[in-house]
PDB file of N, CA and C in Angstrom:
ATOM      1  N   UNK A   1     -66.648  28.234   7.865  1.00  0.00           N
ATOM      2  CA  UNK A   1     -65.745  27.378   8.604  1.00  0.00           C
ATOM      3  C   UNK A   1     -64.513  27.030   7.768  1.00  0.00           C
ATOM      4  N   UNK A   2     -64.920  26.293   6.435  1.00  0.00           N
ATOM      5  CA  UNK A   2     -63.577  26.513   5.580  1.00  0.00           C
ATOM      6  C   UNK A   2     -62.635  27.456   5.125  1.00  0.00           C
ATOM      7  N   UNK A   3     -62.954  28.845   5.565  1.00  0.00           N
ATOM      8  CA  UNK A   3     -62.393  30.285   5.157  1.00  0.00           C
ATOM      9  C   UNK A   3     -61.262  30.253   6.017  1.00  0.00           C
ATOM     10  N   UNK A   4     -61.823  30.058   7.135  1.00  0.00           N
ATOM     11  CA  UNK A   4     -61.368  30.074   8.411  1.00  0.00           C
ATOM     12  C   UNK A   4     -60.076  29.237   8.829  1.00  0.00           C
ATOM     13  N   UNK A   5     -60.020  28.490   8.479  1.00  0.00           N
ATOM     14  CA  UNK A   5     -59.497  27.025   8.629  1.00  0.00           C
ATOM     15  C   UNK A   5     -58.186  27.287   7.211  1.00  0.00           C
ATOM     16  N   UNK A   6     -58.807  27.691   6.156  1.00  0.00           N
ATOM     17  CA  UNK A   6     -57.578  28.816   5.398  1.00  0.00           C
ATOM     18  C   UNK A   6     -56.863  29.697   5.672  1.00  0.00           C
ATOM     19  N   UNK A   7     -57.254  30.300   6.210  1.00  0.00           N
ATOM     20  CA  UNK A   7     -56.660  31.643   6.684  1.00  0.00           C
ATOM     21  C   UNK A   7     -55.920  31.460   8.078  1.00  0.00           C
ATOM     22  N   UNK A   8     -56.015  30.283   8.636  1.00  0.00           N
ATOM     23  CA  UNK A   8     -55.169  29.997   9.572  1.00  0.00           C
ATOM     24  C   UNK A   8     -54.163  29.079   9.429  1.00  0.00           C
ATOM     25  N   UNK A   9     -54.292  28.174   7.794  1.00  0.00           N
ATOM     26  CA  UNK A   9     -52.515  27.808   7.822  1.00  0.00           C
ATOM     27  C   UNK A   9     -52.382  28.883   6.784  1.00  0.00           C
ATOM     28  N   UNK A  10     -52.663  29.656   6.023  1.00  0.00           N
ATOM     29  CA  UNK A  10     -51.640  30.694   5.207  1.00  0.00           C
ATOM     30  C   UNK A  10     -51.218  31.242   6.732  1.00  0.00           C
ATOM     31  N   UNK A  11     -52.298  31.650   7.590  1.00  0.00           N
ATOM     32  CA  UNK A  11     -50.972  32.440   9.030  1.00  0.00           C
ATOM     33  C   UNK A  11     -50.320  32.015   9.194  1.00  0.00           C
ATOM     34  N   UNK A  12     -50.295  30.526   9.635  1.00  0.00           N
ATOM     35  CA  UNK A  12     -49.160  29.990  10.045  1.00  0.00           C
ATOM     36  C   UNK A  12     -47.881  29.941   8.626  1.00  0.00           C
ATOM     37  N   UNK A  13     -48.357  29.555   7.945  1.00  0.00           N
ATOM     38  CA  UNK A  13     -47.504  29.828   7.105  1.00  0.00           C
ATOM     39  C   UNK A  13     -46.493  30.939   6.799  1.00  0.00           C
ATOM     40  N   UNK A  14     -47.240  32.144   6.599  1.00  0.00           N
ATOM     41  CA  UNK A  14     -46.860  32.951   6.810  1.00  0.00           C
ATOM     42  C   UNK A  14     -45.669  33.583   7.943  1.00  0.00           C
ATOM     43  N   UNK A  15     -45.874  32.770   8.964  1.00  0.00           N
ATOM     44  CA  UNK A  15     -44.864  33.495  10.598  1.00  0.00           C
ATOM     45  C   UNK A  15     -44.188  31.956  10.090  1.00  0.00           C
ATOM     46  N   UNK A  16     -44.051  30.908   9.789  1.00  0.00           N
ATOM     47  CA  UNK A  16     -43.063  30.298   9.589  1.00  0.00           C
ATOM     48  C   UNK A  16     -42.092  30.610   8.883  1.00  0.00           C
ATOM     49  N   UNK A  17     -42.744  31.097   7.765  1.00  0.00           N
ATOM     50  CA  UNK A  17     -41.848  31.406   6.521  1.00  0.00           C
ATOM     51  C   UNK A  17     -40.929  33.093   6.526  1.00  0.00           C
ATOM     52  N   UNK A  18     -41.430  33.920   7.782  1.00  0.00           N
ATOM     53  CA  UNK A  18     -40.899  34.778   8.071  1.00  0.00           C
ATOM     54  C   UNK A  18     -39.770  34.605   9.381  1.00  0.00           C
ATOM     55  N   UNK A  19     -40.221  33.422  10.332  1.00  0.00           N
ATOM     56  CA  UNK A  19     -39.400  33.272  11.503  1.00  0.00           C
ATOM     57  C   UNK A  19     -38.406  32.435  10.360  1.00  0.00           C
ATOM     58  N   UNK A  20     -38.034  31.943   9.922  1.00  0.00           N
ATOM     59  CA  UNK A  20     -37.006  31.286   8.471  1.00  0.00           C
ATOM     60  C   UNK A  20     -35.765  31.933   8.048  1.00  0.00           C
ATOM     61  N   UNK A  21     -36.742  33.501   7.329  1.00  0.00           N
ATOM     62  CA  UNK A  21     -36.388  34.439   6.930  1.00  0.00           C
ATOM     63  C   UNK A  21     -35.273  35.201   7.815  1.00  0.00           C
ATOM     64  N   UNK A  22     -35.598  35.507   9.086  1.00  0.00           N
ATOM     65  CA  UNK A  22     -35.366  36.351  10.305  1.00  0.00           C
ATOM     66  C   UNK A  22     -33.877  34.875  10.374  1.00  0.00           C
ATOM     67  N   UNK A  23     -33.959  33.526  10.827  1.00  0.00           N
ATOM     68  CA  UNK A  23     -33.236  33.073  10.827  1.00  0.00           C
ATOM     69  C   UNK A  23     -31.751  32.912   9.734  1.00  0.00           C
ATOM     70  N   UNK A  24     -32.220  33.055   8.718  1.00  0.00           N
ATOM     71  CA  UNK A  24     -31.447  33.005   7.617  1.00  0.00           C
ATOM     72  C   UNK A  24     -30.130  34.382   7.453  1.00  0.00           C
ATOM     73  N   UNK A  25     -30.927  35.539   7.935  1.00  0.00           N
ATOM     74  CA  UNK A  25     -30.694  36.569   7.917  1.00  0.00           C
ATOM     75  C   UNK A  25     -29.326  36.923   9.093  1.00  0.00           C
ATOM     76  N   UNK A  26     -30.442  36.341  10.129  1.00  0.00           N
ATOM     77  CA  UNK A  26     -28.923  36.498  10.853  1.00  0.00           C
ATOM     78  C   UNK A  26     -28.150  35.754  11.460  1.00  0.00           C
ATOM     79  N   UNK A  27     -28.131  34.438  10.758  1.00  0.00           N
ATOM     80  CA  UNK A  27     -26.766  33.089   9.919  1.00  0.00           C
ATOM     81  C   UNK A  27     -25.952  33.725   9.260  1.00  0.00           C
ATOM     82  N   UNK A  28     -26.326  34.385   8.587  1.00  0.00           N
ATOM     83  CA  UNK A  28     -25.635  35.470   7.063  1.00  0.00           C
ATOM     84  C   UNK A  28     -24.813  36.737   7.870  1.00  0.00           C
ATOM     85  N   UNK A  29     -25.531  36.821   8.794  1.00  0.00           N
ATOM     86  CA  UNK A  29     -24.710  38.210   9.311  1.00  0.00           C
ATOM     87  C   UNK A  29     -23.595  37.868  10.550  1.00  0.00           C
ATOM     88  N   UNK A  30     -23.701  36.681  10.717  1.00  0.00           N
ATOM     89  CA  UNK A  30     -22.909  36.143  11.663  1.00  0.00           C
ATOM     90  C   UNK A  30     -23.395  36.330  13.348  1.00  0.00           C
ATOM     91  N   UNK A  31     -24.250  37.089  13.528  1.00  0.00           N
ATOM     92  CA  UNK A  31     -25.199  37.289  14.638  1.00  0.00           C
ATOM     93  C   UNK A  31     -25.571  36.194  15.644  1.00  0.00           C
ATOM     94  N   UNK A  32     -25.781  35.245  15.459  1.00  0.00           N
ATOM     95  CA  UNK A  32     -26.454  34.103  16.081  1.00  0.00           C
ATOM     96  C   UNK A  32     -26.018  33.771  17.477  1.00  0.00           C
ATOM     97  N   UNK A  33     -24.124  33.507  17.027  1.00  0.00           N
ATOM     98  CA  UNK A  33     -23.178  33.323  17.642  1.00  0.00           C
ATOM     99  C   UNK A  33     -23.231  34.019  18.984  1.00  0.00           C
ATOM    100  N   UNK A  34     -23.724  35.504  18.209  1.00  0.00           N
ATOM    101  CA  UNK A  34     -23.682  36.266  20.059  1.00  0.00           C
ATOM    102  C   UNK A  34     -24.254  35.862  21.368  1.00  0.00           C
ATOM    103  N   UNK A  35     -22.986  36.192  21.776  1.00  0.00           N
ATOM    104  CA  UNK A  35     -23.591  36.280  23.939  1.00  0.00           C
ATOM    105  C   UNK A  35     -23.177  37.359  24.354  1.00  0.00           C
ATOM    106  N   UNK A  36     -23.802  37.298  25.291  1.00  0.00           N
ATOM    107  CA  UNK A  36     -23.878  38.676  26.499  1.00  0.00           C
ATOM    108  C   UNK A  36     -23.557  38.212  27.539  1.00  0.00           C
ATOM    109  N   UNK A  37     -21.929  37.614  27.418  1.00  0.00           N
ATOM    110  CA  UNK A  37     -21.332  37.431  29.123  1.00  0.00           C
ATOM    111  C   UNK A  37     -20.656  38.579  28.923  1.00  0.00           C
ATOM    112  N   UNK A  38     -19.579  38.351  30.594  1.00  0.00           N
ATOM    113  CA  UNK A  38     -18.322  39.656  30.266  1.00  0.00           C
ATOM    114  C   UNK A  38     -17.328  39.126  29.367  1.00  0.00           C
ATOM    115  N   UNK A  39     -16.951  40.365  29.196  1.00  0.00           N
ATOM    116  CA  UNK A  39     -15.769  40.316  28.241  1.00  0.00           C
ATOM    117  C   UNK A  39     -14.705  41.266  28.799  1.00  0.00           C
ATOM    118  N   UNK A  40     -13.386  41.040  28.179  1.00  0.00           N
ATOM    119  CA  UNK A  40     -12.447  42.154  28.850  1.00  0.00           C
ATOM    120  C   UNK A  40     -11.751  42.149  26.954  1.00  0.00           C
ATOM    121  N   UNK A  41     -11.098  43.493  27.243  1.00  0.00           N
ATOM    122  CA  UNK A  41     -10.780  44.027  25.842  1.00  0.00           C
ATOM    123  C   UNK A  41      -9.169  43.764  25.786  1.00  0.00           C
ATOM    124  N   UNK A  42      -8.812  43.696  24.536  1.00  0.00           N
ATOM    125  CA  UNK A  42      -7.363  43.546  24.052  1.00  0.00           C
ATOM    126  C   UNK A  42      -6.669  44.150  23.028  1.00  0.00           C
ATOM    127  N   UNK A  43      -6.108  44.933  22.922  1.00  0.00           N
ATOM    128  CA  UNK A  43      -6.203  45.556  21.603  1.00  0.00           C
ATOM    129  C   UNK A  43      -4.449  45.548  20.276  1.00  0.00           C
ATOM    130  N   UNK A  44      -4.772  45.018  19.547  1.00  0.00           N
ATOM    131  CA  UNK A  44      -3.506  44.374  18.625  1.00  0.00           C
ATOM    132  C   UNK A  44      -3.820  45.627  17.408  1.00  0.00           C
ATOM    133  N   UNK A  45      -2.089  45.283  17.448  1.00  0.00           N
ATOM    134  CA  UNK A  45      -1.908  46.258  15.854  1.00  0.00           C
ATOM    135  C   UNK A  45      -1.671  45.471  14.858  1.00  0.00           C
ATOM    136  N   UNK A  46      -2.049  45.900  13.573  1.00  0.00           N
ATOM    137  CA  UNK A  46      -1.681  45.488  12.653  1.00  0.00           C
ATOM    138  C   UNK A  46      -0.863  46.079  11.311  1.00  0.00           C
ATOM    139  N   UNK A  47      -0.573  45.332  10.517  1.00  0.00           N
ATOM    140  CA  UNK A  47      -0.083  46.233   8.951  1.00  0.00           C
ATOM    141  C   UNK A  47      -1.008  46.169   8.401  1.00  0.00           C
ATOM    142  N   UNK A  48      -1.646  44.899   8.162  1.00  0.00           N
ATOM    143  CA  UNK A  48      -2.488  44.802   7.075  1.00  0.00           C
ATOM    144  C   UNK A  48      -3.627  43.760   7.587  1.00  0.00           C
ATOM    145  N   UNK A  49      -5.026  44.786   7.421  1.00  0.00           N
ATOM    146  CA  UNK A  49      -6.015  43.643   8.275  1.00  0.00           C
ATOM    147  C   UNK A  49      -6.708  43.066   7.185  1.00  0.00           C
ATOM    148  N   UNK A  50      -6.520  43.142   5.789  1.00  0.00           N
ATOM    149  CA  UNK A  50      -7.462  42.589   4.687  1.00  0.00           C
ATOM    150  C   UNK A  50      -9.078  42.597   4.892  1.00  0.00           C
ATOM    151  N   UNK A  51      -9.827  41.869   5.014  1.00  0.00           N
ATOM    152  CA  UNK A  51     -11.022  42.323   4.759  1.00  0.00           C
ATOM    153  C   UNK A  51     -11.987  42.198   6.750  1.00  0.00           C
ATOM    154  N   UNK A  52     -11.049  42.588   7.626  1.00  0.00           N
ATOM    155  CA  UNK A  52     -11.574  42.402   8.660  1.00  0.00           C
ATOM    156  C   UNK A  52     -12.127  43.190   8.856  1.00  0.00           C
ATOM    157  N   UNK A  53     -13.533  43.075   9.781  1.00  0.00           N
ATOM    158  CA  UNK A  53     -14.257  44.132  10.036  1.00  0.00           C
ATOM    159  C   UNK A  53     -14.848  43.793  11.711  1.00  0.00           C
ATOM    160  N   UNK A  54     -15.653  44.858  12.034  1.00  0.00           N
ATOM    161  CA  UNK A  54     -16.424  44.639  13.432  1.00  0.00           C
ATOM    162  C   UNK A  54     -17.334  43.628  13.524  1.00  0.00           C
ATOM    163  N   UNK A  55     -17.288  43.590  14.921  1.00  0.00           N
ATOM    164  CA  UNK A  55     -18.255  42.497  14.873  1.00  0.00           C
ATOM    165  C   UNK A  55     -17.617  40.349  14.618  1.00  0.00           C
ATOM    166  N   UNK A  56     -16.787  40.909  14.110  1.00  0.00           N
ATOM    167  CA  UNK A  56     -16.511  39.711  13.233  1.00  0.00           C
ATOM    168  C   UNK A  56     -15.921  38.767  14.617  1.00  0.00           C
ATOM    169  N   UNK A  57     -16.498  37.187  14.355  1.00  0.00           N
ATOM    170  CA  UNK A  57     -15.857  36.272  15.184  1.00  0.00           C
ATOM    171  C   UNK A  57     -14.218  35.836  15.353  1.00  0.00           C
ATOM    172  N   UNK A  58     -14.063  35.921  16.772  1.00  0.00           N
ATOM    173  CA  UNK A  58     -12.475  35.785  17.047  1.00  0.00           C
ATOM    174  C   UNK A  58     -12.831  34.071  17.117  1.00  0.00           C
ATOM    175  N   UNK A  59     -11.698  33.176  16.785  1.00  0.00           N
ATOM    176  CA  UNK A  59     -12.093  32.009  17.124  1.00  0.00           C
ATOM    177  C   UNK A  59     -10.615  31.720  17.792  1.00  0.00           C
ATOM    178  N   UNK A  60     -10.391  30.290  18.503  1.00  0.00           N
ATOM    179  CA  UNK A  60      -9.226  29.824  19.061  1.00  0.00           C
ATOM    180  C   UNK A  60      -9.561  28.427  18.501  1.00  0.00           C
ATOM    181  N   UNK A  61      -8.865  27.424  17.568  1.00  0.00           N
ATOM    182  CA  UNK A  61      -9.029  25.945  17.406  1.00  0.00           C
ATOM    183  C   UNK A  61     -10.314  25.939  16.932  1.00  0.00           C
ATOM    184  N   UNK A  62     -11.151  26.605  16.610  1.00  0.00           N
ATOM    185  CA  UNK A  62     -12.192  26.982  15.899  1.00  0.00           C
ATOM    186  C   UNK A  62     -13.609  26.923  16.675  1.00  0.00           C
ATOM    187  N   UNK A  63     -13.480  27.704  17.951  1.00  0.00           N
ATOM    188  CA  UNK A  63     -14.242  27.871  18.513  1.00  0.00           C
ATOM    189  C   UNK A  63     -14.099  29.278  18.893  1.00  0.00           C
ATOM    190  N   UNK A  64     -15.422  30.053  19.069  1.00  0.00           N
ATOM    191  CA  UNK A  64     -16.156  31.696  18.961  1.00  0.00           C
ATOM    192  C   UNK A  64     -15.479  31.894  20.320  1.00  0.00           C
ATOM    193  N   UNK A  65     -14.382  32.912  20.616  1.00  0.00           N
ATOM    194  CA  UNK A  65     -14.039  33.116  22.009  1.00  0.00           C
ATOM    195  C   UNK A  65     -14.125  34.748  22.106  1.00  0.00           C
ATOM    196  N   UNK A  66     -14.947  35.088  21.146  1.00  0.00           N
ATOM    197  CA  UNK A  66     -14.990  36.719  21.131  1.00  0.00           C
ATOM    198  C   UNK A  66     -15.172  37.624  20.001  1.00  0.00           C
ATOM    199  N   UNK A  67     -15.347  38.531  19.765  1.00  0.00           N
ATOM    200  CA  UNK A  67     -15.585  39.587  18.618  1.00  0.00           C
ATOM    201  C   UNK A  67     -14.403  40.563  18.192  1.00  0.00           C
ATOM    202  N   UNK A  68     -14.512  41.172  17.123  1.00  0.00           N
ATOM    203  CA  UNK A  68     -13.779  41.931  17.170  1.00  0.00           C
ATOM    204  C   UNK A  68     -14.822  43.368  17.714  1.00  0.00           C
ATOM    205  N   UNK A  69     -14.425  44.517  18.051  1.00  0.00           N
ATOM    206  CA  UNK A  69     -15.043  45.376  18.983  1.00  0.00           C
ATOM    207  C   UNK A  69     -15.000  46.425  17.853  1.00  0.00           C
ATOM    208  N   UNK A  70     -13.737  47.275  17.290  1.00  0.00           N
ATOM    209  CA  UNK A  70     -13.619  48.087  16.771  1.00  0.00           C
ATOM    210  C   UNK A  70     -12.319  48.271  16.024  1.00  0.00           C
ATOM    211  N   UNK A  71     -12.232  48.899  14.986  1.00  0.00           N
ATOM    212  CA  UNK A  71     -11.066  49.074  14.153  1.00  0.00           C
ATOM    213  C   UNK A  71     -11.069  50.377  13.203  1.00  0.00           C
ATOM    214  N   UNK A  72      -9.270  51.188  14.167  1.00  0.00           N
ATOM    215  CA  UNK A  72      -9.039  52.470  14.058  1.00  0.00           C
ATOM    216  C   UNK A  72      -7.542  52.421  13.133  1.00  0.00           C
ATOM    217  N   UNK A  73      -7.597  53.734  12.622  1.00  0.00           N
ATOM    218  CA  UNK A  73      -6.005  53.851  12.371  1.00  0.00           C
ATOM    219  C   UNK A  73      -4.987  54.482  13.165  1.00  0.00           C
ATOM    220  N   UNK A  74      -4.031  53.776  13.517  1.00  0.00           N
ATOM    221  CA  UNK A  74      -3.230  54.618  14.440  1.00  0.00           C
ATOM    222  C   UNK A  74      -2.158  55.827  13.546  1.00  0.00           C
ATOM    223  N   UNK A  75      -1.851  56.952  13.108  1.00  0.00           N
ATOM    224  CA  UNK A  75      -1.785  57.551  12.337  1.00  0.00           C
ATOM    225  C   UNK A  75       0.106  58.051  13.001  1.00  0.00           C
ATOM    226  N   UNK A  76       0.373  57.415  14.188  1.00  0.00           N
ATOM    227  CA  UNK A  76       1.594  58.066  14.638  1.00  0.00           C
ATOM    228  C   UNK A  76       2.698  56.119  13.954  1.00  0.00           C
ATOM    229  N   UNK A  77       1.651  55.206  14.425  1.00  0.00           N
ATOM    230  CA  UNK A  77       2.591  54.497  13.593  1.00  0.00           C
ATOM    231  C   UNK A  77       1.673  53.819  12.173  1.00  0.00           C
ATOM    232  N   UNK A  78       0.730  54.031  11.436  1.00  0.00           N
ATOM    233  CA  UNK A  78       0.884  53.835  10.101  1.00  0.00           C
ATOM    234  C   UNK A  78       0.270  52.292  10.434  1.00  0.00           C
ATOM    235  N   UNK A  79      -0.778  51.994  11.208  1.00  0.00           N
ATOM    236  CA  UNK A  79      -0.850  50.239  11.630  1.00  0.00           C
ATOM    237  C   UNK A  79      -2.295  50.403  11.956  1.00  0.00           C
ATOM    238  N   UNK A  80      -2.751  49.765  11.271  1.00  0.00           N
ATOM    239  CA  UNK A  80      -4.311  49.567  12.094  1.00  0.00           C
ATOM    240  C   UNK A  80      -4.489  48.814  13.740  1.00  0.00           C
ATOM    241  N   UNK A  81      -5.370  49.597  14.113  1.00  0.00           N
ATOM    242  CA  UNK A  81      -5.297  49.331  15.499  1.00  0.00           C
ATOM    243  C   UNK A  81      -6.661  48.598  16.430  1.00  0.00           C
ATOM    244  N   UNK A  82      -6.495  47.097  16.413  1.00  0.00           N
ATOM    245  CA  UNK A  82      -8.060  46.731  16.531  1.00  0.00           C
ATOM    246  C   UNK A  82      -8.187  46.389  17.634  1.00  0.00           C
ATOM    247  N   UNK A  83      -9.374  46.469  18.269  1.00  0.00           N
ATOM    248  CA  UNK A  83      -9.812  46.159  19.858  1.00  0.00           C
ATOM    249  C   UNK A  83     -10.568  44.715  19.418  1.00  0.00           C
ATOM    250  N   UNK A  84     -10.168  43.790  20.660  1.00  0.00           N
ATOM    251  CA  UNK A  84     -10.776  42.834  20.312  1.00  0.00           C
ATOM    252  C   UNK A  84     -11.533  42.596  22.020  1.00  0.00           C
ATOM    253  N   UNK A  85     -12.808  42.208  22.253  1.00  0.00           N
ATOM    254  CA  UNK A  85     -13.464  41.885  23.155  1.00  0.00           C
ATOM    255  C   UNK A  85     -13.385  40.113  23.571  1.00  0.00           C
ATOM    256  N   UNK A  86     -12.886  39.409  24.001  1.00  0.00           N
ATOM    257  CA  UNK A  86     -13.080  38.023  24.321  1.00  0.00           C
ATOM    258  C   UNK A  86     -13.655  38.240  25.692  1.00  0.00           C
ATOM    259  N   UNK A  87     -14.360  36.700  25.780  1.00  0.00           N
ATOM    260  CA  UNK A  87     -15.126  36.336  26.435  1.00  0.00           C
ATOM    261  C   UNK A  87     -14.424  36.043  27.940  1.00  0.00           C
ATOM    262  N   UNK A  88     -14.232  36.392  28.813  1.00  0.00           N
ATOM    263  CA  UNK A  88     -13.522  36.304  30.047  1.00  0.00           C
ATOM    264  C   UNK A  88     -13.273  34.728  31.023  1.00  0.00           C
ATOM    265  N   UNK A  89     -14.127  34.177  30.363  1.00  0.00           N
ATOM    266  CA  UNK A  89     -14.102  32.600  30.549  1.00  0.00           C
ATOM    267  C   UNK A  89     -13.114  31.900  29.580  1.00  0.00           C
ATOM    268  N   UNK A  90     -12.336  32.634  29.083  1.00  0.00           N
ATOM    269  CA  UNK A  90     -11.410  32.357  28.295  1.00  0.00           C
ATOM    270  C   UNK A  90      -9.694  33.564  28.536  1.00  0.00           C
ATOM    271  N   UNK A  91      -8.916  32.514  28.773  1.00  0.00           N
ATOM    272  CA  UNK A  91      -7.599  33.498  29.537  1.00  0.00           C
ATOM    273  C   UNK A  91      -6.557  32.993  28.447  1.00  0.00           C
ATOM    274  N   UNK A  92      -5.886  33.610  27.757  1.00  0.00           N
ATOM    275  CA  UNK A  92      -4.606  33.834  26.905  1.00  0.00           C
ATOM    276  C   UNK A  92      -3.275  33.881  27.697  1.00  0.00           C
ATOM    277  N   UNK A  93      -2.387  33.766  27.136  1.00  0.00           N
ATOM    278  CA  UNK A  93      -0.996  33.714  27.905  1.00  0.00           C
ATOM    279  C   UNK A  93      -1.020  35.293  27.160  1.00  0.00           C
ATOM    280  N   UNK A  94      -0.152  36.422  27.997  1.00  0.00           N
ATOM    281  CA  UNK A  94       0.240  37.137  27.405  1.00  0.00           C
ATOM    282  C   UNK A  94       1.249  37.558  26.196  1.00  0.00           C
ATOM    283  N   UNK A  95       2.160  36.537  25.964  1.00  0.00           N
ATOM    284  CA  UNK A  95       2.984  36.182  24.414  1.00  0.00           C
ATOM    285  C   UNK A  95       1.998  35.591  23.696  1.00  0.00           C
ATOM    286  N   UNK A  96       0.722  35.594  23.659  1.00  0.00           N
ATOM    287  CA  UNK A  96       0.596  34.807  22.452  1.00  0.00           C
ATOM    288  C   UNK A  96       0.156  35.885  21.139  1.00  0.00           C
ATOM    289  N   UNK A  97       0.027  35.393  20.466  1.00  0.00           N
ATOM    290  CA  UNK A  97      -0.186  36.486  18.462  1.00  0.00           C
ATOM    291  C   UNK A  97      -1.061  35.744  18.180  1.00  0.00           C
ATOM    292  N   UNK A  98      -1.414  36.581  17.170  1.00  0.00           N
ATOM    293  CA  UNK A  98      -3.202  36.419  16.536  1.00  0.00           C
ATOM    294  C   UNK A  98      -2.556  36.273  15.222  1.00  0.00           C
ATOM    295  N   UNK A  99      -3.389  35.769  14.532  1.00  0.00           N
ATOM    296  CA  UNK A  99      -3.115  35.556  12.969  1.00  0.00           C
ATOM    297  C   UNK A  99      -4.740  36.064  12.385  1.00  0.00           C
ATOM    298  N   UNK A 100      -4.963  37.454  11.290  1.00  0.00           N
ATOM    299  CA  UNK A 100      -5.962  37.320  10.603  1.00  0.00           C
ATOM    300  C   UNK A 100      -6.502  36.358   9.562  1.00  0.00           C
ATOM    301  N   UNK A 101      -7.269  35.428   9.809  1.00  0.00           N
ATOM    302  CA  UNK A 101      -7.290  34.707   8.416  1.00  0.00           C
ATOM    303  C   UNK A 101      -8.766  34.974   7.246  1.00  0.00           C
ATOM    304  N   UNK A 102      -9.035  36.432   6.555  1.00  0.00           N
ATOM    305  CA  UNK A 102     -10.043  36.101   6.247  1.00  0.00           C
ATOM    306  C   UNK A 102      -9.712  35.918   5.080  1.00  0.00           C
TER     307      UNK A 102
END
């Protein structure tokens, strides 16, 4: 009975200390954040994107309004060329500019 009664908080222990793990992991990867509404795509050029990558959170006033999707080189003008996915519950004026800040 006492074996027993061991071996069922190391389990628990165990799936705590791994559901933790699993959490920690993807805090770190920026993951969490994600949803699966629609999105509609936008796509901006740049000169210089410094350390931006996919995936990475678009924010507005510092709230998550989208991802970045993908990032190409455009080779006819010399500018990186990134698709950005926002969340469609969210509408932009068409003049407005993005600023990278990483």
């Amino acid at each position: 009975m006492q074996r027993s009664k061991n071996d069922l908080w190391v389990g628990l222990f165990v799936l705590i200390g791994g559901a933790a793990l699993l959490f920690l992991a993807l805090q770190s990867a920026n993951l969490l954040s994600l949803n699966f509404q629609k999105t509609y795509t936008v796509t901006a050029r740049f000169d210089n994107i410094g350390g931006l990558k996919p995936q990475t959170a678009i924010k507005s006033a510092g709230v998550v309004v989208g991802r970045v999707e993908s990032i190409t080189f455009d080779d006819k003008n010399f500018q990186a060329s990134v698709t950005l996915a926002l969340q469609s519950r969210y509408s932009f004026p068409k003049d407005s500019s993005l600023k990278i800040l990483t």
